[in-house]
Protein backbone atom coordinates (compact mmCIF):
# COMPACT_ATOMS: atom_id res chain seq x y z
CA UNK A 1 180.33 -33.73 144.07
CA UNK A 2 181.91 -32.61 141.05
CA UNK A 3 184.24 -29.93 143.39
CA UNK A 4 185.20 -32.93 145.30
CA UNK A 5 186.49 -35.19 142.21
CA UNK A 6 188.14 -32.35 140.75
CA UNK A 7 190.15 -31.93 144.29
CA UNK A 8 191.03 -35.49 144.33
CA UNK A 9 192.27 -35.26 141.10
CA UNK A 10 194.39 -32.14 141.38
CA UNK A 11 195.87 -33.82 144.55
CA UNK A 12 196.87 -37.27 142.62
CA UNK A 13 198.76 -35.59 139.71
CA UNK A 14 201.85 -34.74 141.77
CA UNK A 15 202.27 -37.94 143.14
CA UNK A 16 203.14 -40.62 140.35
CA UNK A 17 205.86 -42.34 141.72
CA UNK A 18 205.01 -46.05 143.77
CA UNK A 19 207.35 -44.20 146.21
CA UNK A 20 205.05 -41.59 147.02
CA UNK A 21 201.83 -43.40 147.19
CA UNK A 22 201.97 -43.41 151.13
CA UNK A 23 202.50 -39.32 151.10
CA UNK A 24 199.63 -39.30 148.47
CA UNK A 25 196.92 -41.43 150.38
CA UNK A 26 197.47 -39.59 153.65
CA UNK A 27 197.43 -35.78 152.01
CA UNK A 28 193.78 -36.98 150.20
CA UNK A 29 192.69 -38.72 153.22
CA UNK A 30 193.06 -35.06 155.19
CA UNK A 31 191.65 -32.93 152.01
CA UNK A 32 188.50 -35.62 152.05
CA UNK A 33 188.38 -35.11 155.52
CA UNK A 34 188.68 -31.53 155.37
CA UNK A 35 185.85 -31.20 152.67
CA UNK A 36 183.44 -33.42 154.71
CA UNK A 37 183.88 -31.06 157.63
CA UNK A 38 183.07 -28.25 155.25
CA UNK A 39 180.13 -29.60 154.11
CA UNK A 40 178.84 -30.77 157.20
CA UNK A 41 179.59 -26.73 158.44
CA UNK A 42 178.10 -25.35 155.59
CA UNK A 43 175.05 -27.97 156.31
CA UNK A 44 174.98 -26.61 159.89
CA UNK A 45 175.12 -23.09 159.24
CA UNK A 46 172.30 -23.33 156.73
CA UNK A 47 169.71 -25.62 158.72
CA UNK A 48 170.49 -22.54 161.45
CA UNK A 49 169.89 -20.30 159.03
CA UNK A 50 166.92 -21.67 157.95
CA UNK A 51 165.24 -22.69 161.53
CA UNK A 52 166.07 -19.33 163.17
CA UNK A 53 163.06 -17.83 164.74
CA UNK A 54 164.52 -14.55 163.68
CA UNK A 55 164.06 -13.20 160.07
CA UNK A 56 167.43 -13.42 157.96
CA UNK A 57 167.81 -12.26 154.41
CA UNK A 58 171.15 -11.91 152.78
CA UNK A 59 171.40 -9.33 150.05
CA UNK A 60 174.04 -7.64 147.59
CA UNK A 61 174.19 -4.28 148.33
CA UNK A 62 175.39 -3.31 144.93
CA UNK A 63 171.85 -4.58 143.26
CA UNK A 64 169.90 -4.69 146.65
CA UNK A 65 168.50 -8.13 145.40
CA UNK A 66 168.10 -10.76 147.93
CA UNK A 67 170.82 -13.85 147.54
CA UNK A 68 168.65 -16.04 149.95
CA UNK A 69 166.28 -15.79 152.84
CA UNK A 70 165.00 -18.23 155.73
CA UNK A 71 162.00 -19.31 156.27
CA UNK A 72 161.41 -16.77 159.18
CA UNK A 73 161.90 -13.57 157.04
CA UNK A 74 159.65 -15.03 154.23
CA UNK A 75 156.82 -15.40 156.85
CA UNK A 76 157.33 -12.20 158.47
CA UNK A 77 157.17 -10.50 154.80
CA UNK A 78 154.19 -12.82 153.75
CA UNK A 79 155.90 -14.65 150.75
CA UNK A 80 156.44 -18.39 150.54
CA UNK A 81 159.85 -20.02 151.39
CA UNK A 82 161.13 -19.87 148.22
CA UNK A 83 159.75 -16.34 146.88
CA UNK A 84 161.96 -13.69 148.70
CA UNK A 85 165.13 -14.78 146.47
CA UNK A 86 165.90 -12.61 143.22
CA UNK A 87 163.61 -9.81 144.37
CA UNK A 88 164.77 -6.23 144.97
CA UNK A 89 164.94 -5.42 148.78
CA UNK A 90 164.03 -2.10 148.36
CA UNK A 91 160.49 -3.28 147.83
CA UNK A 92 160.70 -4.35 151.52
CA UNK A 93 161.95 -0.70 152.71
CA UNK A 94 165.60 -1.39 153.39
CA UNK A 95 166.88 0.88 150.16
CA UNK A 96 168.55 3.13 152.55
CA UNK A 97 169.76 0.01 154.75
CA UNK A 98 171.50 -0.56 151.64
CA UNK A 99 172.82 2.53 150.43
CA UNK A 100 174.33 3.04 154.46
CA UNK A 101 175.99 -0.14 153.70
CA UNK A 102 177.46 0.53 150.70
CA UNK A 103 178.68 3.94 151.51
CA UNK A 104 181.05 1.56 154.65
CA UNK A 105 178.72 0.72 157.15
CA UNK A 106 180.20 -2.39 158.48
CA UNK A 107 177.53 -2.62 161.24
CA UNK A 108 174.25 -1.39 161.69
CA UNK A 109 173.07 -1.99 165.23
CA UNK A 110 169.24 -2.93 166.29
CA UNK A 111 167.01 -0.15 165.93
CA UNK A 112 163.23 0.38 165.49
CA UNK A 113 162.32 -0.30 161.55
CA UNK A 114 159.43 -0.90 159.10
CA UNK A 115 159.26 -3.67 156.73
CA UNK A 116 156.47 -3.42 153.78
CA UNK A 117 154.84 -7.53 153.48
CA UNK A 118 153.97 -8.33 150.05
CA UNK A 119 150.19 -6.83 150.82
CA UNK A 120 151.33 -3.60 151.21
CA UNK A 121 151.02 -3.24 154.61
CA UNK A 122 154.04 -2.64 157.32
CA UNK A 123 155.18 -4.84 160.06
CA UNK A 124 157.48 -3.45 162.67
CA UNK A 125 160.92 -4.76 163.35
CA UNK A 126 163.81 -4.38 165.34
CA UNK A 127 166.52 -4.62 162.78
CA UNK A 128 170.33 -4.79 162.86
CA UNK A 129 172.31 -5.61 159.64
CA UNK A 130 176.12 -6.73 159.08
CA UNK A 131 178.14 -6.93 156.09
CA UNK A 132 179.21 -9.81 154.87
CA UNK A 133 182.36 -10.17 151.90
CA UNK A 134 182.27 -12.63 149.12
CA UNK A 135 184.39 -14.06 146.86
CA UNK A 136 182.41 -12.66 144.07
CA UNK A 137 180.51 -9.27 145.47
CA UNK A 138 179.66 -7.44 148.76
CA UNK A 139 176.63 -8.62 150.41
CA UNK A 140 175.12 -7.76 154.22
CA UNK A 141 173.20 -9.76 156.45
CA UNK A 142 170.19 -8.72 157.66
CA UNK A 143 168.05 -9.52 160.72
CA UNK A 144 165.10 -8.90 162.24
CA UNK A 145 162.28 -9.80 164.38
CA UNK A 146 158.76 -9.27 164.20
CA UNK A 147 157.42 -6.58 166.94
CA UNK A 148 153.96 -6.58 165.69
CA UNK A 149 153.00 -8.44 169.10
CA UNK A 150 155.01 -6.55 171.04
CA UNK A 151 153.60 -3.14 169.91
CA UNK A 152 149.93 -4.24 170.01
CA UNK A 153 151.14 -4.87 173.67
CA UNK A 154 153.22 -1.47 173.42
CA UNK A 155 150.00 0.34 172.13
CA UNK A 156 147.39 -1.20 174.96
CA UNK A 157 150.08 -0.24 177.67
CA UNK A 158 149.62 3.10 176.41
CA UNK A 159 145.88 3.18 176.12
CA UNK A 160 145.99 1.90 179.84
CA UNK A 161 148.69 4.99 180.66
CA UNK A 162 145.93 7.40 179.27
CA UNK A 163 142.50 5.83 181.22
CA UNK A 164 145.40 5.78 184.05
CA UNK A 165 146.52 9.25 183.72
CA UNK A 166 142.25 10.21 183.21
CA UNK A 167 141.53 7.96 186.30
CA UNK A 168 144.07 9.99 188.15
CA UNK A 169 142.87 13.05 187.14
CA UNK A 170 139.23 12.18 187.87
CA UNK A 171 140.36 10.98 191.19
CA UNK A 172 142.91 14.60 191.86
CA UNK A 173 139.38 16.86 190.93
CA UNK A 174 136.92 14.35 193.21
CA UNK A 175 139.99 14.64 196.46
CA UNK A 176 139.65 18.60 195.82
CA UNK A 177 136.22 18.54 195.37
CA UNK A 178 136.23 16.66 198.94
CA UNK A 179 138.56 19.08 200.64
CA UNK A 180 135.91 21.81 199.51
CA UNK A 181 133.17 20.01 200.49
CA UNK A 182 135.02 19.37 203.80
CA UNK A 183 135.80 22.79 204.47
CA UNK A 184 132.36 23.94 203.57
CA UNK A 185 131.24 21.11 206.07
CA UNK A 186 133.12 22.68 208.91
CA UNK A 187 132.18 25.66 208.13
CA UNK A 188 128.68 24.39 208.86
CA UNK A 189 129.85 23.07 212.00
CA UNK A 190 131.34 26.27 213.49
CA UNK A 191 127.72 28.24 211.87
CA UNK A 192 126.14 28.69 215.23
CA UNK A 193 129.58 29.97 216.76
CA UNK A 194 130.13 32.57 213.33
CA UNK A 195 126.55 33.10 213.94
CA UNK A 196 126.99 34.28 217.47
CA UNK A 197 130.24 36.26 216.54
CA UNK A 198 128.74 37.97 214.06
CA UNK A 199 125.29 38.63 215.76
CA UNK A 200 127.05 40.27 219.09
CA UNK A 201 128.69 42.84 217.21
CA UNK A 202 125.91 43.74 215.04
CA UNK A 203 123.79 43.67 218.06
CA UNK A 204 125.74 46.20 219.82
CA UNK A 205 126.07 48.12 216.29
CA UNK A 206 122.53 48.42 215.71
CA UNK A 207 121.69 49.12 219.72
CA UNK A 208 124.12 52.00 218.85
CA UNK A 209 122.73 52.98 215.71
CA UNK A 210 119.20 53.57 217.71
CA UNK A 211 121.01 55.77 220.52
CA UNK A 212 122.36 57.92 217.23
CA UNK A 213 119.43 57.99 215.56
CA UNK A 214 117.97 59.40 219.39
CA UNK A 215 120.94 61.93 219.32
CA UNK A 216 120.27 62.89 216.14
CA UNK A 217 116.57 63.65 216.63
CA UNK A 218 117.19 65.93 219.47
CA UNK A 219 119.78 67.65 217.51
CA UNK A 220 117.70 68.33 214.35
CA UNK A 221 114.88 69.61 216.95
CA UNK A 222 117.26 72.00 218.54
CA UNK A 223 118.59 73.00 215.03
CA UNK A 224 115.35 73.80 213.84
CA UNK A 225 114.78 75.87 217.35
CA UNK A 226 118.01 77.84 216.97
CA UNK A 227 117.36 78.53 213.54
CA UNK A 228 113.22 79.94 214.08
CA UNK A 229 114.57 82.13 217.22
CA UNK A 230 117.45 84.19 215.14
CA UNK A 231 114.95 84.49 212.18
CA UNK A 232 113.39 86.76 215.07
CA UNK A 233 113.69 90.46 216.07
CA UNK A 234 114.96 90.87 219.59
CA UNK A 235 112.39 91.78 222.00
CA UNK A 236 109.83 89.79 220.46
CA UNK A 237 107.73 87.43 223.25
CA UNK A 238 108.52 84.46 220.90
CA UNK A 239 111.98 84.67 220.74
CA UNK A 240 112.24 83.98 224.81
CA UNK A 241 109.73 81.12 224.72
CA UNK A 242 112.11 79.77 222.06
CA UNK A 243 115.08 80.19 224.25
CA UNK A 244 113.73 78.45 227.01
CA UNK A 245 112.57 75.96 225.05
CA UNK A 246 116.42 75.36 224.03
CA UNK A 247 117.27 75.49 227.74
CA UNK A 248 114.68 72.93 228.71
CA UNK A 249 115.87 70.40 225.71
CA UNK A 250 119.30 70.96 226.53
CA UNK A 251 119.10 70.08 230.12
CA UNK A 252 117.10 67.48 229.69
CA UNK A 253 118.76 65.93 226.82
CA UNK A 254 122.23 66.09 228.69
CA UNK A 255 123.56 67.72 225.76
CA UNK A 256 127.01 68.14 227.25
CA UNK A 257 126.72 63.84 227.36
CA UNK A 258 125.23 63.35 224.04
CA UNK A 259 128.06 65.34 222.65
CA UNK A 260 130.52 63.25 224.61
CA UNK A 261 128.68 60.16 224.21
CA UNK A 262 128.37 60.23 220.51
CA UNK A 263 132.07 59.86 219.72
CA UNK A 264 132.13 56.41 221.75
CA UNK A 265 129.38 54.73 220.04
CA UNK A 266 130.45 55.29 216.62
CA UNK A 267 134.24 54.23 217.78
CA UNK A 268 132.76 51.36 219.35
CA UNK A 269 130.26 51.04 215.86
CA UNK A 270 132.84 51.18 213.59
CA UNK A 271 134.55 48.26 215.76
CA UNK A 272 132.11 46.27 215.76
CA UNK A 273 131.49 46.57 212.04
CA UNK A 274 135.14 46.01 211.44
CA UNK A 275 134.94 42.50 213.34
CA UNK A 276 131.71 41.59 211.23
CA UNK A 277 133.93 42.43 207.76
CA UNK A 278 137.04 40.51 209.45
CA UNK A 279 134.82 37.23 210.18
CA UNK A 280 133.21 37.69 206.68
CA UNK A 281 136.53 37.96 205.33
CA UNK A 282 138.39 35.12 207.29
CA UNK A 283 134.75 32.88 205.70
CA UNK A 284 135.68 33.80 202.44
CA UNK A 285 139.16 33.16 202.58
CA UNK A 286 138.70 30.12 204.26
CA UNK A 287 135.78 28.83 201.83
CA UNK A 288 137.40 30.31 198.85
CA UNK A 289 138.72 27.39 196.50
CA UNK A 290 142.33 27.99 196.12
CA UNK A 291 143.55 24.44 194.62
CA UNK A 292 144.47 25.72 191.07
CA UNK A 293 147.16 28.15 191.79
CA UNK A 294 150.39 28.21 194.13
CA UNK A 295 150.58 31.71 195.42
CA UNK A 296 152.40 33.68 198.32
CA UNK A 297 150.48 33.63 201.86
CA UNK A 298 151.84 34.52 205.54
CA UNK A 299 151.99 31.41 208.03
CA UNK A 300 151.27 34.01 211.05
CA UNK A 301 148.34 35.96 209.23
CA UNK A 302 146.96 32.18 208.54
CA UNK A 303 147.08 31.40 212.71
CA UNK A 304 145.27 35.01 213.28
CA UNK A 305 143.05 34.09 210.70
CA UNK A 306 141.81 30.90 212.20
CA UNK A 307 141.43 32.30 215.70
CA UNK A 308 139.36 34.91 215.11
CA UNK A 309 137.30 32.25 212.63
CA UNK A 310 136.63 30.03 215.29
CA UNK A 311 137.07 32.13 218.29
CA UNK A 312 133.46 31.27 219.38
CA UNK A 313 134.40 27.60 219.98
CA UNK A 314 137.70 28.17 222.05
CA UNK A 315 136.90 31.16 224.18
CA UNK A 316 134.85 29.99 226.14
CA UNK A 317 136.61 26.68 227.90
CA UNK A 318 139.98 27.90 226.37
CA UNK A 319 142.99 30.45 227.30
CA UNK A 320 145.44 30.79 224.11
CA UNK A 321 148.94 32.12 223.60
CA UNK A 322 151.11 32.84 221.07
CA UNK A 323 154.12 32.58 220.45
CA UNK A 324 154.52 33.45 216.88
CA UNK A 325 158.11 33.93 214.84
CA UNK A 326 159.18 35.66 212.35
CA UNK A 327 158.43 33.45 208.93
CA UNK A 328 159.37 34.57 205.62
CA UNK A 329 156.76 34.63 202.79
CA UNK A 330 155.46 31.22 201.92
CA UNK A 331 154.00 29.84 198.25
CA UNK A 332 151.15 27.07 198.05
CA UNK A 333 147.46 27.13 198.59
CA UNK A 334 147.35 29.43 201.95
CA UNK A 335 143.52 28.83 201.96
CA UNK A 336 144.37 24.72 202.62
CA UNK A 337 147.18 25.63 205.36
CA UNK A 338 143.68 27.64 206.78
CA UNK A 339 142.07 24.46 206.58
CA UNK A 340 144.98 22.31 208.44
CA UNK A 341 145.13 25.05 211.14
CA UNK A 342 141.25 25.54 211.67
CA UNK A 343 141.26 21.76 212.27
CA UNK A 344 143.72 21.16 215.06
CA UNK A 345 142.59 24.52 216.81
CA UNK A 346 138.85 22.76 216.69
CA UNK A 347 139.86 19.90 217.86
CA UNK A 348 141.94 21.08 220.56
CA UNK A 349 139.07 23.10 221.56
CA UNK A 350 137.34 19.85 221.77
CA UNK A 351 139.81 18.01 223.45
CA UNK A 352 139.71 20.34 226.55
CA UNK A 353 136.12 20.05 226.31
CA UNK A 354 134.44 22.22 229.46
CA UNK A 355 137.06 22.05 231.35
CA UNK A 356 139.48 25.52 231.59
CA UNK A 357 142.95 24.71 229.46
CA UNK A 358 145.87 26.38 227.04
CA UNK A 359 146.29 25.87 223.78
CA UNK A 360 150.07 27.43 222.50
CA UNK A 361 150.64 28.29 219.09
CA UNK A 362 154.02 28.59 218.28
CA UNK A 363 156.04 29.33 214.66
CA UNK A 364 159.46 29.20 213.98
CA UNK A 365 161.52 28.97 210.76
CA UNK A 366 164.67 27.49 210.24
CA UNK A 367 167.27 27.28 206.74
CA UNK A 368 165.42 24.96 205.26
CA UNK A 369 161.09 24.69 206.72
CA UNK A 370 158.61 26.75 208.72
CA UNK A 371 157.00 25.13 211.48
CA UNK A 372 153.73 25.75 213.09
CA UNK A 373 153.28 23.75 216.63
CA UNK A 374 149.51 23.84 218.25
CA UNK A 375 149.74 22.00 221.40
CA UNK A 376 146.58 21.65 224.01
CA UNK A 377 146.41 20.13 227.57
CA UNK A 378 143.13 18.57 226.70
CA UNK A 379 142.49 14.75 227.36
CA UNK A 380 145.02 13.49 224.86
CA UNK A 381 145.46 10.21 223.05
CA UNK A 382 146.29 6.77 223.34
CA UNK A 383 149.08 5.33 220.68
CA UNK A 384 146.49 3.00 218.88
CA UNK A 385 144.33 6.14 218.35
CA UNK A 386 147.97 8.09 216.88
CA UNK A 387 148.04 5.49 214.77
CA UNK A 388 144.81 5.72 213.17
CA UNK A 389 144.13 9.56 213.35
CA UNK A 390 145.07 10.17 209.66
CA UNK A 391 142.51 7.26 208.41
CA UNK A 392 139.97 8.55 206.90
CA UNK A 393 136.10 8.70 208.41
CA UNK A 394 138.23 7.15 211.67
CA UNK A 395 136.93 9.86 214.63
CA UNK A 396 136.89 9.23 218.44
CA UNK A 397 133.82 12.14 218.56
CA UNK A 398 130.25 11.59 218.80
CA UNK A 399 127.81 10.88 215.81
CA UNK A 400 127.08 14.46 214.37
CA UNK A 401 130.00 15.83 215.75
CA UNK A 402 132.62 14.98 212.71
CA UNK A 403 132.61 13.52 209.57
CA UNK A 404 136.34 11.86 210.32
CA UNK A 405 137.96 13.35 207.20
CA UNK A 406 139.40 16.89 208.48
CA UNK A 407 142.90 15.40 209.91
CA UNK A 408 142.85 13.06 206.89
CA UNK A 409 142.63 15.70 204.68
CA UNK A 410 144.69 17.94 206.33
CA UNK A 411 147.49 15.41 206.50
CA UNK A 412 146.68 15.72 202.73
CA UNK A 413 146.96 18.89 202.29
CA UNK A 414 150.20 19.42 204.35
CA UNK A 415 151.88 16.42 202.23
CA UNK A 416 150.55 18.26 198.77
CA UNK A 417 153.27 21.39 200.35
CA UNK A 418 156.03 18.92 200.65
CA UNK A 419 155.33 18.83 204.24
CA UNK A 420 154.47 16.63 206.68
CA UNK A 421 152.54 16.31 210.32
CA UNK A 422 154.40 15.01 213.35
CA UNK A 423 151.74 14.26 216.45
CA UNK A 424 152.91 13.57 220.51
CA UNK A 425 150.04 12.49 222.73
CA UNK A 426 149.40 10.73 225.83
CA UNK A 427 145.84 10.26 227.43
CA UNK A 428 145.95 13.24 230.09
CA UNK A 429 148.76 14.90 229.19
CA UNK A 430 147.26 17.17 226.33
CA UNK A 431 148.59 17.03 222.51
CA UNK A 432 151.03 18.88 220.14
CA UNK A 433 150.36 18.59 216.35
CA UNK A 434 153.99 19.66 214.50
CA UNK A 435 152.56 21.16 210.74
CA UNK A 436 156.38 21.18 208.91
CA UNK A 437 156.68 23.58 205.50
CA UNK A 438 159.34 23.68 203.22
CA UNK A 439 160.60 27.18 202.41
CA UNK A 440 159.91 28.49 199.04
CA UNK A 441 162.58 27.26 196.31
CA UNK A 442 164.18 29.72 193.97
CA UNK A 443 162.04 28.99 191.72
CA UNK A 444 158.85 30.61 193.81
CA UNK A 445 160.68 33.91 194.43
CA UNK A 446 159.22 34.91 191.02
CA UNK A 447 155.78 34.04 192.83
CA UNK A 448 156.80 36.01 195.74
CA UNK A 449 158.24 39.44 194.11
């Protein structure tokens, strides 16, 4: 009140004429005026200073002592209302706040910060400061907002991002331990057609190997014949029974067949051996679990692969052709892609059933993808059954005769390449199932060379 008096007495001095009392009331009626609305802004600004929600503290950067403080920042620091002003601000951790403003910082926009509460321990803020000028010193204006809720929140969001990421990883190892167990199931499936591919070349092997070991005997008898006759003098009566001995063995024995024959069965041995090791091989490479590592496979090889793996169910009720481009070097899991193809050729084989049909298998490669096309004129499929072939466990065979998963998974598998499956059916007119691959990237050639 005192400011006001001393106002209203600076404006009367002037004025002490009766002529210029008029002049004099009006000019003090506007200064009153003008100080009311001062006050009442001043008394506006504080009560929002003091009911903000958000902390504010005022401070003198030359010192770093706090001028004044609402009731917001004293909670947030854990003082009382009245507490916070006179105390050094660098106790609270904004020293370097300070210094920045000092050094011409006008504004210091929100950012992340750490307060220290009067227990010692820190509360996280977003914080933004501004400076302020005063008649009498520099000062800045601080503000900031407790976070503490907000990172708790933060900090669960992340502990649910890690049992998400573990779920996920869980969930990647149990879908690859399900492929595995998938292929290892079909496997199973085609064991009584491996069986009899296997068995009918080692059959014929191990007929053969009997007929040598026959061929063999007669020439170690005849060996040991030749060799007691020239230990002999001519002349001697031994030496002729010896040599017709030879002739007797030697006609017959059909030597001049043996000879002949001998050559054919262990080409036609050696063949069948060489099948055995190629279905062993084409198991292993199919079984083998190949889900850890991209590396370089041929698309073609895979198809050749899979026929000869599964031959036994599709040569009997099935003609197939090929039509097979040329495909540059591809990168992923080529033991999968065996997977996808050994699929679709079984079902096709089961789609034609016991009636004679085709199945084509064509590959082409464009700029950008490889594509593999196995079409068969088996029974083929109605839309609603499209629709659902990709489910898993959904099947359209008879109990025992799939588990349902083998197109889910290989529509799977064919996505994990950055691929996709593209199916045209109709019931009687046979199937096509479209496998598309991208081309390796630049960054695979390194896999590649």
């Amino acid at each position: 009140m005192r400011n006001r008096i001393d106002a209203e007495t600076d404006c009367e001095a002037p004025y002490d004429t009766e002529a210029a009392q008029p002049a004099v009331a009006i000019e003090r009626s506007r200064h009153l005026r003008a100080l009311r609305d001062l006050e009442a802004s001043e008394s506006y600004s504080r009560s929002l200073f003091h009911v903000a929600q958000t902390g504010l503290v005022i401070v003198d950067t030359a010192t770093c002592r706090i001028l004044d403080a609402n009731q917001a920042a004293a909670a947030i620091l854990g003082f009382g209302e009245d507490e916070l002003v006179g105390r050094d601000a660098a106790a609270c951790g904004v020293a370097c706040l300070c210094e920045r403003l000092r050094e011409g910082a006008g504004t210091i926009l929100r950012h992340q910060s750490e307060l220290r509460r009067r227990d010692a321990s820190v509360a996280p803020v977003i914080l933004s400061a501004t400076a302020l000028r005063m008649p009498d010193r520099d000062a800045a204006v601080l503000s900031f907002m407790d976070i503490s809720d907000l990172s708790a929140v933060q900090e669960e969001l992340r502990r649910a991002n890690r049992q998400l990421e573990s779920a996920l990883r869980q969930l990647h190892d149990q879908r690859d331990a399900i492929v595995q167990s998938e292929k290892l199931a079909s496997i199973g499936q085609l064991a009584a057609g491996v069986a009899h591919e296997i068995n009918n070349p080692i059959g014929y092997v191990t007929s053969n190997l009997a007929t040598i070991s026959e061929y063999i005997e007669t020439m170690r008898t005849l060996l040991v014949l030749y060799r007691e006759r020239d230990e002999l003098e001519a002349g001697e009566p031994r030496r002729a029974e010896l040599g017709e001995r030879i002739r007797e063995i030697t006609d017959d024995e059909d030597l001049d067949f043996v000879l002949s024959d001998i050559d054919a069965v262990l080409r036609e041995s050696v063949e069948g051996t060489t099948r055995v090791t190629e279905i062993v091989q084409n198991l292993k490479s199919f079984a083998r679990d190949d889900s850890l590592q991209r590396k370089p496979y041929d698309l073609n090889e895979c198809v050749e692969s899979m026929i000869r793996l599964v031959w036994n169910e599709l040569k009997y009720s099935c003609t197939v052709a090929k039509d097979l481009g040329e495909i540059p070097p591809m990168v992923g899991h080529g033991g999968r892609i065996n997977q996808v193809i050994m699929n679709i050729l079984v079902n096709a084989a089961h789609a034609i059933g016991s009636a004679q049909g085709t199945i084509t298998i064509c590959t082409r490669a464009n700029a950008e993808e490889a594509e593999l096309a196995i079409t068969d004129t088996g029974c083929g499929m109605t839309p609603e059954t499209i629709s659902r072939i990709f489910e898993p466990f959904y099947t359209t065979k008879d109990v025992g005769k799939g588990t349902g998963l083998g197109l889910s998974i290989s529509h799977g598998i064919v996505t994990d390449h950055g691929g996709r499956i593209e199916v045209e059916s109709a019931p009687g007119r046979g199937s096509t199932f479209r496998i598309l691959l991208p081309l390796p990237t630049k960054e695979d050639d390194v896999l590649i060379c």
